[in-house]
Protein backbone atom coordinates (compact mmCIF):
# COMPACT_ATOMS: atom_id res chain seq x y z
CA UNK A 1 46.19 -44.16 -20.24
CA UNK A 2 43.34 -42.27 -18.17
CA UNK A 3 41.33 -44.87 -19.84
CA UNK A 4 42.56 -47.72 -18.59
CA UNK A 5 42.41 -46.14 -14.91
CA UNK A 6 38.69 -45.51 -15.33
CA UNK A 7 37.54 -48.46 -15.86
CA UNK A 8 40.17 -50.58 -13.84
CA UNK A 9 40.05 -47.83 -11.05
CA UNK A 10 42.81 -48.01 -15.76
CA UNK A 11 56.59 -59.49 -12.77
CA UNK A 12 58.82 -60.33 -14.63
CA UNK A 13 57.83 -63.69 -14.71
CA UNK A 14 54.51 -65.03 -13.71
CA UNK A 15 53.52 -66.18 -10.43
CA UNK A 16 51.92 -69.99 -9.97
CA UNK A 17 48.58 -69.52 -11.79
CA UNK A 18 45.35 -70.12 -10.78
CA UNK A 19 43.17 -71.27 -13.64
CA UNK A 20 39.62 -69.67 -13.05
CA UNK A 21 37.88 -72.08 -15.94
CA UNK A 22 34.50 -70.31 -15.41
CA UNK A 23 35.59 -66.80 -13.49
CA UNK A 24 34.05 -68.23 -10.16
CA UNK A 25 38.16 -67.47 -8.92
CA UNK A 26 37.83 -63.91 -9.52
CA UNK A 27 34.14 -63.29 -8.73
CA UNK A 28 34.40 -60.55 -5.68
CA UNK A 29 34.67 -56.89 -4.82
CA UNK A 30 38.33 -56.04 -5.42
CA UNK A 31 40.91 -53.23 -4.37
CA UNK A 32 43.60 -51.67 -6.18
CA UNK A 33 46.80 -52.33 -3.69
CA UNK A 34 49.21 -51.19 -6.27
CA UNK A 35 49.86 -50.43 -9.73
CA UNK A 36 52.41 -49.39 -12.62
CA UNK A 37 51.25 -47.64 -15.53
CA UNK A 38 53.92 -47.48 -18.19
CA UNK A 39 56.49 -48.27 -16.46
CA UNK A 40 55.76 -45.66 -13.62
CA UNK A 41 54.57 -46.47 -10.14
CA UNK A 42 50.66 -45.34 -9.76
CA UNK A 43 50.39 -42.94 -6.87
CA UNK A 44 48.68 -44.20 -3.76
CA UNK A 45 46.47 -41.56 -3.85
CA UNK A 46 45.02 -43.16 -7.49
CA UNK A 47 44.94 -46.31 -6.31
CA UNK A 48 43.09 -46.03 -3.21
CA UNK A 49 39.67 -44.74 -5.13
CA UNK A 50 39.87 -48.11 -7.71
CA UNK A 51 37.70 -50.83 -7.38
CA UNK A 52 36.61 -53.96 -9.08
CA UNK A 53 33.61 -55.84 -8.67
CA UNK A 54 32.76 -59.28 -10.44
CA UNK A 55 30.60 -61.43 -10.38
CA UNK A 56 30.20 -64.43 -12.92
CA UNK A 57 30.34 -62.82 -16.21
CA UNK A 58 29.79 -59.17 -15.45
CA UNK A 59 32.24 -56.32 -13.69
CA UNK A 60 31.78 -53.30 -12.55
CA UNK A 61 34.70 -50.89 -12.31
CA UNK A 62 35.21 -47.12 -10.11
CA UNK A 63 38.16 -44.60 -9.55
CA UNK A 64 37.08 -41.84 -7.83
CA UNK A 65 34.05 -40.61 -9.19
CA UNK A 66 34.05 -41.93 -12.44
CA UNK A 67 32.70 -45.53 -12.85
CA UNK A 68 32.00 -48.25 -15.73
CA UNK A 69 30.78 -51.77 -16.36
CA UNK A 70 30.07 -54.92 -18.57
CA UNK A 71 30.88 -58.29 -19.87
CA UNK A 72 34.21 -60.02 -18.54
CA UNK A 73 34.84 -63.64 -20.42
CA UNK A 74 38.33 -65.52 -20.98
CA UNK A 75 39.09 -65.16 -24.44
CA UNK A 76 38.94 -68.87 -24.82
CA UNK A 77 38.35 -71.53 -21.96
CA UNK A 78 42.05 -72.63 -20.18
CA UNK A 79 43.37 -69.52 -20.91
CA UNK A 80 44.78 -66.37 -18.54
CA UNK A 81 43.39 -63.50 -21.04
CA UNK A 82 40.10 -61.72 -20.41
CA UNK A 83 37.97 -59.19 -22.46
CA UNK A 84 36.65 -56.71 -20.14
CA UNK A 85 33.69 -55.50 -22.96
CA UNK A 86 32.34 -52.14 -21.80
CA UNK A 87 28.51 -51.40 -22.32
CA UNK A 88 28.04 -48.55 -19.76
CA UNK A 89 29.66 -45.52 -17.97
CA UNK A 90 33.10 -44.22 -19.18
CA UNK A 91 34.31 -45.92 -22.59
CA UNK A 92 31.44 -47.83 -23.55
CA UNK A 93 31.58 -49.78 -26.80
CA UNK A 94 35.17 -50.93 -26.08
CA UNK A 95 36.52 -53.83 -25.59
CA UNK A 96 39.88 -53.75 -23.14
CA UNK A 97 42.57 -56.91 -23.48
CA UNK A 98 44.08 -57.87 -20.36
CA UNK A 99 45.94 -60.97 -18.64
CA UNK A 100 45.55 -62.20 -15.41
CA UNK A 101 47.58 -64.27 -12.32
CA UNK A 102 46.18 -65.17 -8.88
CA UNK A 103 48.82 -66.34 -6.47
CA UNK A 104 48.47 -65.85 -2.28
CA UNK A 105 44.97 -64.14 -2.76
CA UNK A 106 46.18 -61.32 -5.08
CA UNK A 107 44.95 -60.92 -8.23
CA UNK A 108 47.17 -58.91 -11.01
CA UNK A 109 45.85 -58.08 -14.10
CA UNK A 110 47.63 -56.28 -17.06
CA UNK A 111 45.86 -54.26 -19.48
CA UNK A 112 46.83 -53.71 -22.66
CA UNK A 113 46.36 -50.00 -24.43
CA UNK A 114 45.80 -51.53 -27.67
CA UNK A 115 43.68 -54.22 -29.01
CA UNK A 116 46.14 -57.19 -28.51
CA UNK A 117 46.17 -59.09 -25.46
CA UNK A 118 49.34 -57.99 -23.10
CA UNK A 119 52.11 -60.79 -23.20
CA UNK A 120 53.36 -60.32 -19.84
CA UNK A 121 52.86 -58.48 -16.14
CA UNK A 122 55.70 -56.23 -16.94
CA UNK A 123 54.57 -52.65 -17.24
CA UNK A 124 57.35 -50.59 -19.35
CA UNK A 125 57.32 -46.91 -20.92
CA UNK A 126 57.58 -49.25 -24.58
CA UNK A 127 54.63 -51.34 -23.93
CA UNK A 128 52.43 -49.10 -22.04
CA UNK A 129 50.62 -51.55 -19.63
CA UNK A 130 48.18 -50.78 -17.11
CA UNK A 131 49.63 -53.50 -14.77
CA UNK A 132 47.69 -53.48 -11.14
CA UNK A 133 47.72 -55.76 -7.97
CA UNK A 134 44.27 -56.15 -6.07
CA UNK A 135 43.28 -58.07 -2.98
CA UNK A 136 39.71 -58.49 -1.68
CA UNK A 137 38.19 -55.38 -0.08
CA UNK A 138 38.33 -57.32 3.09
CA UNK A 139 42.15 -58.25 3.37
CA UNK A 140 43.32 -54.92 1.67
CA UNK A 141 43.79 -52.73 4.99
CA UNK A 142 45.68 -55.81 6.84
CA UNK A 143 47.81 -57.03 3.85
CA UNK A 144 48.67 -52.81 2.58
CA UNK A 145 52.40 -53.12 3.60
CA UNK A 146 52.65 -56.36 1.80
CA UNK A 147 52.13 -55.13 -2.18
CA UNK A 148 55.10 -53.53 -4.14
CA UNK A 149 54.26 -51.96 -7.14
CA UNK A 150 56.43 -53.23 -10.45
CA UNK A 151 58.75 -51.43 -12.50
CA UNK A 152 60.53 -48.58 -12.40
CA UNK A 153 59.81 -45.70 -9.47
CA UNK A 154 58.55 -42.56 -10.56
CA UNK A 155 56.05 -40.55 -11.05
CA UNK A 156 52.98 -41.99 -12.99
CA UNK A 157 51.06 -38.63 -12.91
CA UNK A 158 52.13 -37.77 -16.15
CA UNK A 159 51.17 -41.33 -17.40
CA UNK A 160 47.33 -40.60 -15.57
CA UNK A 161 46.72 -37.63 -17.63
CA UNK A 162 46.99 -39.15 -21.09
């Protein structure tokens, strides 16, 4: 799970998509508003160290102190599932699965803790998903009150130290 949070900072249906056919959607620095990990609530006090920066086909990716990068492609053109492929920092030489949704300027993205793409935003104890909500550094401190975080409340600490 810690993994996931590193390089990601690591719904029950989705939203109206945005289809970003060559990332150009999603190209921007990025803050963590929210997230559920396993089916847990991520503690504020996680989420406000994450960060995600793209730009075209490359990402870079902080929480806290610890930081990684890469390659970020669709898996195939038309499609909402990305391969974040990590080359440096924390877990480099693998490959993360995730799906994406932009709606009203936030971007969700689920990650997957195995090597199959995730299948929904839902994050649940069974599936394990990394599922977290970012807006735009810029809007983050006026839009803070407006992000939930999915599934069930709780404590995710015990999730973050896997």
């Amino acid at each position: 799970m810690k993994k996931i949070l590193v390089v990601f900072g690591c719904l029950t249906c989705l939203p109206i998509l945005v289809n970003a056919q060559n990332m150009g959607e999603l190209n921007g620095d990025w803050t963590v508003a929210s997230g559920t990990l396993a089916g847990a609530n991520v503690p504020s006090s996680s989420t406000g160290s994450m960060t995600l920066k793209i730009n075209g086909n490359t990402f870079d990716a902080k929480s806290g102190s610890l930081s990684s990068g890469g390659i970020v492609a669709l898996a195939q053109e038309g499609s909402y599932q990305l391969n974040f492929i990590i080359n440096r920092g924390a877990d480099s030489g693998k490959t993360v699965r995730a799906l994406y949704s932009l709606s009203g300027g936030v971007l969700t993205i689920s990650f997957s803790q195995d090597d199959t793409f995730p299948v929904n935003q839902v994050s649940t104890a069974e599936n394990k998903y990394c599922v977290l909500k970012y807006r735009k550094e810029s809007t983050v401190a006026a839009n803070d009150d407006m992000i939930v975080g999915e599934g069930n409340s709780g404590n995710a600490a015990a999730g973050l130290a896997r």
